[in-house]
Protein backbone atom coordinates (compact mmCIF):
# COMPACT_ATOMS: atom_id res chain seq x y z
CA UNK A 1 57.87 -35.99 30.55
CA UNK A 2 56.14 -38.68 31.90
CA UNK A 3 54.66 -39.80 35.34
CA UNK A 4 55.91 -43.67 36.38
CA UNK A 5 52.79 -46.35 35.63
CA UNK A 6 53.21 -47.32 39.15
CA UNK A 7 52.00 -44.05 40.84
CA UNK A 8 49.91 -43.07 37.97
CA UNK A 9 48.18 -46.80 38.16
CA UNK A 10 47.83 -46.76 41.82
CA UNK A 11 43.98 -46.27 41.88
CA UNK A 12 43.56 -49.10 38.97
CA UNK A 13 42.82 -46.02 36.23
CA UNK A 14 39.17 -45.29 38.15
CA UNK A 15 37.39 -43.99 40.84
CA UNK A 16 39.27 -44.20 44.43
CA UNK A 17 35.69 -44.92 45.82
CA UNK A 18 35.54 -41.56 47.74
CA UNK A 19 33.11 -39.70 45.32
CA UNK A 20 30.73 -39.46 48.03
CA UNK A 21 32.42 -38.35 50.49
CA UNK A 22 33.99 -35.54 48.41
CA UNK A 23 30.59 -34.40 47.43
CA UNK A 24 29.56 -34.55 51.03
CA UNK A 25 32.64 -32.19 52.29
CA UNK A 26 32.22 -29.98 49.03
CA UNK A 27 28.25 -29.14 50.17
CA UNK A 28 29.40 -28.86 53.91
CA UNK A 29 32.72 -26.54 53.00
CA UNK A 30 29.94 -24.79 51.32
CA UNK A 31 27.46 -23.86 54.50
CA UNK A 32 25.04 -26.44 53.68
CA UNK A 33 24.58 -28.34 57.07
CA UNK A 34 25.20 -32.76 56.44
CA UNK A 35 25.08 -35.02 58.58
CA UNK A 36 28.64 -37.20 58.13
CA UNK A 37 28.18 -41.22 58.73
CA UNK A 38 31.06 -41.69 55.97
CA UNK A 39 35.10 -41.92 57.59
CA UNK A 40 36.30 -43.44 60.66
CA UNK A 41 36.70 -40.40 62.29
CA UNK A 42 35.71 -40.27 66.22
CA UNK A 43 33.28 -37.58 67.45
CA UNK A 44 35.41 -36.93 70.34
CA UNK A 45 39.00 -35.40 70.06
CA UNK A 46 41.93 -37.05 71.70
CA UNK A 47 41.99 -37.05 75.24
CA UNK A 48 43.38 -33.71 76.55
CA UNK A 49 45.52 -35.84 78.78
CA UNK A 50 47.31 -37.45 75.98
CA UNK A 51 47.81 -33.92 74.05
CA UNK A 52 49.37 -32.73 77.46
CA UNK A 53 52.08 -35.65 77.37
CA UNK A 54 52.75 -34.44 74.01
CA UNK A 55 53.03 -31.27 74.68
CA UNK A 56 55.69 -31.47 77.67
CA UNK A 57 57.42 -34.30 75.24
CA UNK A 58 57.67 -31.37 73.00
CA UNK A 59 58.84 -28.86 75.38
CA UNK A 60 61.02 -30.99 77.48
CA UNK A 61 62.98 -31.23 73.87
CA UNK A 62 61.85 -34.47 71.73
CA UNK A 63 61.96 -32.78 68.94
CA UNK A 64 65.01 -33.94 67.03
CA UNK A 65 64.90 -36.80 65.01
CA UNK A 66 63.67 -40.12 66.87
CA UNK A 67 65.17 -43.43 66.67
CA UNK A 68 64.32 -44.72 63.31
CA UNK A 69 62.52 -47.99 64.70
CA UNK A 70 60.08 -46.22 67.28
CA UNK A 71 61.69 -44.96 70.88
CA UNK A 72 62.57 -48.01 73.12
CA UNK A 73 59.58 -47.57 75.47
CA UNK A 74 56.73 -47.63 72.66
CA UNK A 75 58.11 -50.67 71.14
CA UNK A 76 58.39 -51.99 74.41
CA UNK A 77 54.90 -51.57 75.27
CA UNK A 78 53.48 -52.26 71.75
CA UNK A 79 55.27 -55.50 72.21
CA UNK A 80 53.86 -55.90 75.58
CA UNK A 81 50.42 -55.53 74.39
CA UNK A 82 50.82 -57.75 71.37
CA UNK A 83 51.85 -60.45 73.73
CA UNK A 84 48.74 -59.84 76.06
CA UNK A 85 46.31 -60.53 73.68
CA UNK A 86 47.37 -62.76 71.58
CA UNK A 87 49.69 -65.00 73.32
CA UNK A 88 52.57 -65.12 70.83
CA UNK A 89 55.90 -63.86 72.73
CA UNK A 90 56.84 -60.23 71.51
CA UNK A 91 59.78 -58.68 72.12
CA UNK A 92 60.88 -54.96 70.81
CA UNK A 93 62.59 -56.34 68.18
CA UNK A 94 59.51 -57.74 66.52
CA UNK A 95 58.17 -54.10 66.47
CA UNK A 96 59.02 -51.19 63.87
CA UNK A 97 56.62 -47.95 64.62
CA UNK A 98 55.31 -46.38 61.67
CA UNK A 99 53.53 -43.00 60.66
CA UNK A 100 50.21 -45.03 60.81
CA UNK A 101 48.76 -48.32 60.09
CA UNK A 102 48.72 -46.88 56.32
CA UNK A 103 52.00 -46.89 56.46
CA UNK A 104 52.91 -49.73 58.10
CA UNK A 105 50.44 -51.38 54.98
CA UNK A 106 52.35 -50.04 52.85
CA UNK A 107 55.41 -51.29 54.62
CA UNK A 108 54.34 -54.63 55.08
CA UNK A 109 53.55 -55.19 51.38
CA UNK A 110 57.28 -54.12 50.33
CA UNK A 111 58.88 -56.44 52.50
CA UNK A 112 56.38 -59.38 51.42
CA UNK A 113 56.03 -58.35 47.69
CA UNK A 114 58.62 -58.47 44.23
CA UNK A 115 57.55 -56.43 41.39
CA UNK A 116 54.69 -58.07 39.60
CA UNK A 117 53.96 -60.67 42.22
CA UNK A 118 50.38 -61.68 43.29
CA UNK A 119 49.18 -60.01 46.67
CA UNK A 120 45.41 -61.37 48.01
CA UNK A 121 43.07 -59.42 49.95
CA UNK A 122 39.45 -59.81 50.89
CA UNK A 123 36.63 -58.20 48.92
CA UNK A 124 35.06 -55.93 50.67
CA UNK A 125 38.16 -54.20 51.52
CA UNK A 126 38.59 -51.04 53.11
CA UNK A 127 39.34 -48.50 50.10
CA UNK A 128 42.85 -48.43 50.14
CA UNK A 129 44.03 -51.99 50.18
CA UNK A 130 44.48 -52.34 46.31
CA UNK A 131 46.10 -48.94 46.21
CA UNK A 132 48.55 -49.85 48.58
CA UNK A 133 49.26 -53.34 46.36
CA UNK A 134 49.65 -51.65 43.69
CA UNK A 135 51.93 -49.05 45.01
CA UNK A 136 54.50 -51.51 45.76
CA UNK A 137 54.27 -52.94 42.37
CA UNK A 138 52.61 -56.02 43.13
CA UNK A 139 49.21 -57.53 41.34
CA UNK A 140 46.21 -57.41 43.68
CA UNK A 141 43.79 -60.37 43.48
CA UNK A 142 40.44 -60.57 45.27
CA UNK A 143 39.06 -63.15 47.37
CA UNK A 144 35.76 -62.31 46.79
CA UNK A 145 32.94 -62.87 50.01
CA UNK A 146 29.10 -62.91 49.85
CA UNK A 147 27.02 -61.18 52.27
CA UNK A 148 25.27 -64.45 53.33
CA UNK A 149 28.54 -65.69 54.92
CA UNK A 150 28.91 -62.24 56.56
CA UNK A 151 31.48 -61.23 54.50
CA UNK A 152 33.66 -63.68 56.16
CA UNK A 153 36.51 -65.58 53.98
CA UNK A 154 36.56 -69.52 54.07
CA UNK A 155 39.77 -71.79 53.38
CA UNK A 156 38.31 -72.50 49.79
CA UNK A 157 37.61 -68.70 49.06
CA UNK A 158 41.01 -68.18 49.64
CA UNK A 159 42.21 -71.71 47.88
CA UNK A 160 40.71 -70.66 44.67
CA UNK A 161 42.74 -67.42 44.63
CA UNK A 162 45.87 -68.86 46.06
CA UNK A 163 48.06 -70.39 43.41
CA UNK A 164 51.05 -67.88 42.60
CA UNK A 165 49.99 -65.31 45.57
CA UNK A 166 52.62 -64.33 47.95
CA UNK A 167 50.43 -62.76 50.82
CA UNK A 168 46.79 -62.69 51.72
CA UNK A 169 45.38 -59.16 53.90
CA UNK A 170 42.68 -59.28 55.96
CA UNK A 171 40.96 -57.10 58.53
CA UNK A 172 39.60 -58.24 61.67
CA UNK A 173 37.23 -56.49 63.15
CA UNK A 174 36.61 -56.00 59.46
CA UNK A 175 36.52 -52.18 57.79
CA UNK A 176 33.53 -51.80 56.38
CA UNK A 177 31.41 -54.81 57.59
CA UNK A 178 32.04 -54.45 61.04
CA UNK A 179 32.26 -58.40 60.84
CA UNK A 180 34.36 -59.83 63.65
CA UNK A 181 35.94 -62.95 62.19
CA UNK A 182 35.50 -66.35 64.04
CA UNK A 183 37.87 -68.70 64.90
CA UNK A 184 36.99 -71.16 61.61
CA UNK A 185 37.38 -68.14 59.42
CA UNK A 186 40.80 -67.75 61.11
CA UNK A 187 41.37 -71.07 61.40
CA UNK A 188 40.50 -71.09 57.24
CA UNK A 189 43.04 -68.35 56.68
CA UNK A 190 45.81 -70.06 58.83
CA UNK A 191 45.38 -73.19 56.98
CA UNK A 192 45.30 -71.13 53.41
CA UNK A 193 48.52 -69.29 53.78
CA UNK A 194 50.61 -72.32 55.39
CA UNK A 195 48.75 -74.97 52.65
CA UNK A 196 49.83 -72.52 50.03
CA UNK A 197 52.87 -70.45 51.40
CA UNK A 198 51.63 -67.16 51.77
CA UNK A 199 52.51 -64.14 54.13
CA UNK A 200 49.80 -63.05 56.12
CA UNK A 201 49.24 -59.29 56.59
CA UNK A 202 46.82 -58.73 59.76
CA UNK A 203 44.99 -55.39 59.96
CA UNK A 204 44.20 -55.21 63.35
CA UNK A 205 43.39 -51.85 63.73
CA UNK A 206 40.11 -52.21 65.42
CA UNK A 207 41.23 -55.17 68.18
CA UNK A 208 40.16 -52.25 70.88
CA UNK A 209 36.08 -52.41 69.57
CA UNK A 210 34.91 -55.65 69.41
CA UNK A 211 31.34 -56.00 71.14
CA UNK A 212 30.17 -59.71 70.00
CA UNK A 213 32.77 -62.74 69.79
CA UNK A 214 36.70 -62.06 70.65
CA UNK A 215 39.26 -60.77 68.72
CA UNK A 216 41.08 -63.35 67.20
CA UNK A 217 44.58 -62.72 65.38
CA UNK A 218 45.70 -64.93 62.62
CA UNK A 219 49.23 -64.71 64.30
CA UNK A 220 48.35 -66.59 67.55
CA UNK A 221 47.17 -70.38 65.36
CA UNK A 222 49.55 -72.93 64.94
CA UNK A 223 52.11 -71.87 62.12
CA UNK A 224 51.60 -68.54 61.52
CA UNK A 225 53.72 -66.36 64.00
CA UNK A 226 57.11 -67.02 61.56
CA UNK A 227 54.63 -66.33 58.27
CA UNK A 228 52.15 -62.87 59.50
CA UNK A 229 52.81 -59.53 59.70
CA UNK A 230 50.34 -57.80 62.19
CA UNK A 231 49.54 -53.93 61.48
CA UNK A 232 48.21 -51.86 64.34
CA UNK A 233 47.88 -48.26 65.13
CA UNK A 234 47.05 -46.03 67.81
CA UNK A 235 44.18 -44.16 65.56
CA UNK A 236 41.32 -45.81 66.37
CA UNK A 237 42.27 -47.27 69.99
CA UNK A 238 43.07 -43.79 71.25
CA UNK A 239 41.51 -41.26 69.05
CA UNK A 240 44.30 -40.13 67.61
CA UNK A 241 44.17 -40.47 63.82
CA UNK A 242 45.66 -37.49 63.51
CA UNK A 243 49.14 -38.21 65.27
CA UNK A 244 49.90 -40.97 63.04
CA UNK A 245 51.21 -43.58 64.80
CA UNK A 246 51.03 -47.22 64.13
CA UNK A 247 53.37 -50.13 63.90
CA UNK A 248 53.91 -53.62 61.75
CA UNK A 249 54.81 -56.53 64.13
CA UNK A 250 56.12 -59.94 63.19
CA UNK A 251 59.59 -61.76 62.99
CA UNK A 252 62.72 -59.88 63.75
CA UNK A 253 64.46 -60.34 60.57
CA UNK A 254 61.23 -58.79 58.75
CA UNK A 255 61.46 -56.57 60.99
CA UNK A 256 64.84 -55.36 60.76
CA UNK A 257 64.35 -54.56 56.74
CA UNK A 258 61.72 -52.70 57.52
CA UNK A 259 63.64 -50.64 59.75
CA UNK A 260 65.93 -50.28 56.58
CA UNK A 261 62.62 -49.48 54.69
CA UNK A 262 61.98 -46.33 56.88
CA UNK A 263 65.24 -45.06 57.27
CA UNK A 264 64.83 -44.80 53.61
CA UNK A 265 61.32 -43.60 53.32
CA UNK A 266 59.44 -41.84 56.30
CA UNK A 267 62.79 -41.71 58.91
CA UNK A 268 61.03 -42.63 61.72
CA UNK A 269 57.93 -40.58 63.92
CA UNK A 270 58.66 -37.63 65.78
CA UNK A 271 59.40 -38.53 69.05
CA UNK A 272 56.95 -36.27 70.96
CA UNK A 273 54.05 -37.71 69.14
CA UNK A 274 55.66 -41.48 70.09
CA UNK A 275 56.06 -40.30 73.76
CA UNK A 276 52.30 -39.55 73.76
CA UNK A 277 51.38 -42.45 72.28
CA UNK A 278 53.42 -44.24 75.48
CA UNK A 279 51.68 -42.28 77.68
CA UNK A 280 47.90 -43.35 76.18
CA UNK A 281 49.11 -46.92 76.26
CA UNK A 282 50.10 -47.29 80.07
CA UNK A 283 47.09 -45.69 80.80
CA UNK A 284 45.45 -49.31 79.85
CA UNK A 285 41.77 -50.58 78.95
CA UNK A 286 39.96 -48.24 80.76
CA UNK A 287 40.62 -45.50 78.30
CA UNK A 288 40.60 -48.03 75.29
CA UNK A 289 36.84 -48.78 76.89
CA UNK A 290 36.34 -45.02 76.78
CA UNK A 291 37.10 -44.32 73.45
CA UNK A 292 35.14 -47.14 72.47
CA UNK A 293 32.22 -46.55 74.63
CA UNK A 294 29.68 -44.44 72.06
CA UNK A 295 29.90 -47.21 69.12
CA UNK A 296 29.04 -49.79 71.14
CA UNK A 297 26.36 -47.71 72.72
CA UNK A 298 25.36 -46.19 69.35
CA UNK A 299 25.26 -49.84 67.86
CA UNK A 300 22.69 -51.41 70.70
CA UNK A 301 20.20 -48.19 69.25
CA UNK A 302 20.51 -49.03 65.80
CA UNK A 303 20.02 -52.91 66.50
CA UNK A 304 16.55 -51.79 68.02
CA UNK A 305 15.50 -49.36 65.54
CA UNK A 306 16.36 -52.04 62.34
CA UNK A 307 14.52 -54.24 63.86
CA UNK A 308 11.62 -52.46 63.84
CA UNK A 309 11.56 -52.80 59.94
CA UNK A 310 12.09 -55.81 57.35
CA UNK A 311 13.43 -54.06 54.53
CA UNK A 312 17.20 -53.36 55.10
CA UNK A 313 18.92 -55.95 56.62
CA UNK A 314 22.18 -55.38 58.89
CA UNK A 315 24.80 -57.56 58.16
CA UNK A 316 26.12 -58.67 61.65
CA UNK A 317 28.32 -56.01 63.58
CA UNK A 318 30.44 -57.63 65.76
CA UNK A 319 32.88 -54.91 66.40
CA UNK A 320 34.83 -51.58 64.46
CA UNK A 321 32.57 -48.09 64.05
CA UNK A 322 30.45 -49.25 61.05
CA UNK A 323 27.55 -50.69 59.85
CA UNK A 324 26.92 -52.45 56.52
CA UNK A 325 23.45 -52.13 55.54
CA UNK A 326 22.33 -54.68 52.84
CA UNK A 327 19.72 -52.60 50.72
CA UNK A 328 19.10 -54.77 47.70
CA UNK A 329 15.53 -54.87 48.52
CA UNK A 330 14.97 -51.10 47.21
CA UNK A 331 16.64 -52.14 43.47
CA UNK A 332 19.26 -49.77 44.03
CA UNK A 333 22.85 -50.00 44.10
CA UNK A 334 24.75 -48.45 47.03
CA UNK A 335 25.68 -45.65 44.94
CA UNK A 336 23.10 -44.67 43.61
CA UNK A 337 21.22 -45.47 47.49
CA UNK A 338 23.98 -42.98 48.97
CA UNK A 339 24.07 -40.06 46.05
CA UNK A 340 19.76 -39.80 46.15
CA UNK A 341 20.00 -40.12 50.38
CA UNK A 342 22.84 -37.07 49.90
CA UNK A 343 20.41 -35.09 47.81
CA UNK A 344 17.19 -35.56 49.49
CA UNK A 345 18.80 -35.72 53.53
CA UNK A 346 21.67 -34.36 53.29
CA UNK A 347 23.30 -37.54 55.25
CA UNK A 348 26.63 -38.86 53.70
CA UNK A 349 27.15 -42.51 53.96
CA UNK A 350 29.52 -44.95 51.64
CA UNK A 351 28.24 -46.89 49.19
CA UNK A 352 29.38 -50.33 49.88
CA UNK A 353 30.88 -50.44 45.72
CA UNK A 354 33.64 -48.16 47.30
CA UNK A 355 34.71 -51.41 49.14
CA UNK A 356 34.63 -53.49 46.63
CA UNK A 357 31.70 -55.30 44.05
CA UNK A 358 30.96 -57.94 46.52
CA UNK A 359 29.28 -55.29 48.93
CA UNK A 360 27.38 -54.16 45.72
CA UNK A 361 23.61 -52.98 46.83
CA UNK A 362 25.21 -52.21 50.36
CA UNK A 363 26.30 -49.29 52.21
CA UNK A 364 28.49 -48.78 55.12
CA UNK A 365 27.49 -46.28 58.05
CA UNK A 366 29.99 -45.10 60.45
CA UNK A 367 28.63 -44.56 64.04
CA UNK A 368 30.80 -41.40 64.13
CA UNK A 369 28.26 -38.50 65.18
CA UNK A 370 26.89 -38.34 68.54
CA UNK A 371 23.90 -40.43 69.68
CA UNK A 372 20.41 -38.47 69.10
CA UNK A 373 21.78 -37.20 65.79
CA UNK A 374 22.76 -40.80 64.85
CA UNK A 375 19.57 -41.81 66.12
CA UNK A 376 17.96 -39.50 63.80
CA UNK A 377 19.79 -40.24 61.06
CA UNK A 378 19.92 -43.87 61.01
CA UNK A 379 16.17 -43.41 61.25
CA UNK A 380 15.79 -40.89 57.94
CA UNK A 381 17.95 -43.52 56.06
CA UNK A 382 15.66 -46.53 56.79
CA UNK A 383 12.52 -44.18 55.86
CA UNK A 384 14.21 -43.34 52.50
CA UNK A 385 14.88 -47.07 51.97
CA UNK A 386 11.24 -47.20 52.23
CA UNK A 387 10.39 -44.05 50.17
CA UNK A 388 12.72 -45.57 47.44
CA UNK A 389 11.56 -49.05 47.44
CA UNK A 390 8.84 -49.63 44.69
């Protein structure tokens, strides 16, 4: 018997750009002590007040199934938020809840994508984004960026790409640049998807860390709240990327086949976890800030200590948990870069050809270990670029 091409194909036939990172978890699972810079994973856990509203939700009996769209309160305040900061009117019913922005990617694509239709995304990509395309059954197409425009698309990257597409995703703040976009690269994409009628799928996961610029979401410019789906999750916000909950927002009839999506597919979030998320949300920015706090702080030290050196450049961090480090100077590629710094320093980082060929000679560093042993890593890896350099 055989296995469908669609979830056999879903990685593209190679490497799911993890390799590292497997390596890295394989040495530490066996006692050897590594230093992890590789996931978006927070250092701290998820505020014990949070796991306490979960854990009366739970008790008090919200364990049954939940209402298939998200309960009325998170949508509502999802909604609420959505409307805050980016000035498009959002009501409930422009809100499905989702086990994770994953999932509401994955969502999004089915309700914007046919079998066999074209479905853009930006190059570097976080490592899942072609998956996901292909999972649905669509064809993903590139829109390939260059690290002297910070990784940022323009109108005519996206123009050249555009003919027979359906949908264009992009990520702002941008997993694994940590580029925050600016209003003429959303401007560009506006333009791009109403020039050549094309959904827009906006991963805003990261709207909450943004430390240069302003978040800016392809959904509030002129045209685009009818044509943009807007992903969002609680994971990185709120440290809880364990819970699992995220949502898709955009217009109500999308919306309500989506609803028909997940009472088909994932039947909703359990409703203990969703009153928890609630709970983080009214507790407002000040906990968003908190959460946020160490990669901002982390950041402002490794700004300092790059400086101090002209070999690896830092391509500009305006926001997220990472850092893309531009190490073309040594001669090697990001893989090989990350696989000799695991070997040597036992420090995992990503090479930036898990994101994609245009990040080629790159890697990404998450800011996800606490500050003196970031300090002390982010140091090592600039000594080794030196060491390596000939």
């Amino acid at each position: 018997m055989e296995l469908s091409q669609r979830i056999t194909g879903v990685t593209g036939g190679g490497s799911d750009g993890w390799d590292v990172f497997y390596r890295a978890r394989a040495m530490a699972a066996a006692g050897e002590p590594v230093v992890e810079l590789t996931i978006g994973e927070h250092d701290i856990r998820t505020d014990p007040a949070i796991l306490n509203a979960m854990h009366n939700a739970a008790v008090a009996g919200h364990t049954g199934y939940a209402s298939v769209p998200g309960v009325t309160g998170l949508r509502d305040a999802v909604a609420k938020r959505l409307t805050e900061r980016t000035g498009v009117k959002t009501s409930r019913d422009n809100v499905v809840i989702t086990p994770g922005g994953q999932a509401a990617l994955f969502a999004a694509h089915h309700a914007t994508s046919d079998e066999g239709d074209v479905a853009l995304y930006v190059d570097p990509y976080y490592a899942t984004y072609p998956g996901t395309i292909r999972g649905v059954g669509a064809v993903p197409r590139a829109v390939v960026t260059t690290p002297e425009s910070a990784f940022q698309p323009s109108f005519t990257d996206i123009a050249k790409q555009a003919r027979g597409a359906r949908s264009i995703l992009v990520n702002t703040p941008n997993n694994p640049t940590g580029v925050v976009y600016d209003r003429a690269t959303v401007e560009g994409i506006a333009r791009a998807c109403c020039e050549y009628d094309l959904w827009c799928i906006s991963d805003e996961v990261y709207d909450t860390q943004v430390w240069d610029g302003a978040h800016l979401s392809p959904r509030a410019m002129d045209g685009m709240a009818d044509r943009t789906l807007v992903v969002g999750s609680m994971s990185k916000s709120h440290a809880m990327t364990g819970s699992r909950v995220g949502w898709v927002a955009g217009p109500e009839a999308v919306i309500a086949e989506l609803i028909n999506l997940a009472t088909h597919t994932t039947y909703g979030v359990p409703g203990y976890i969703q009153d928890a998320a609630l709970f983080a949300l009214e507790q407002g920015p000040a906990l968003e800030a908190r959460v946020a706090a160490p990669f901002k702080r982390r950041r402002q030290a490794a700004y300092a200590l790059i400086e101090g050196q002209n070999l690896v450049k830092l391509i500009p961090s305006g926001g997220a948990m990472y850092l893309m480090l531009d190490l073309r100077a040594t001669g090697l590629t990001g893989e090989a870069f990350a696989n000799s710094l695991l070997d040597t320093h036992r420090i995992a980082v990503m090479p930036g050809e898990s994101f994609g060929q245009a990040a080629a000679g790159h890697i990404r560093v998450a800011m996800t270990v606490e500050d003196a042993a970031f300090a002390t890593a982010l140091t090592q890896i600039l000594s080794f670029a030196q060491e390596v350099t000939p």
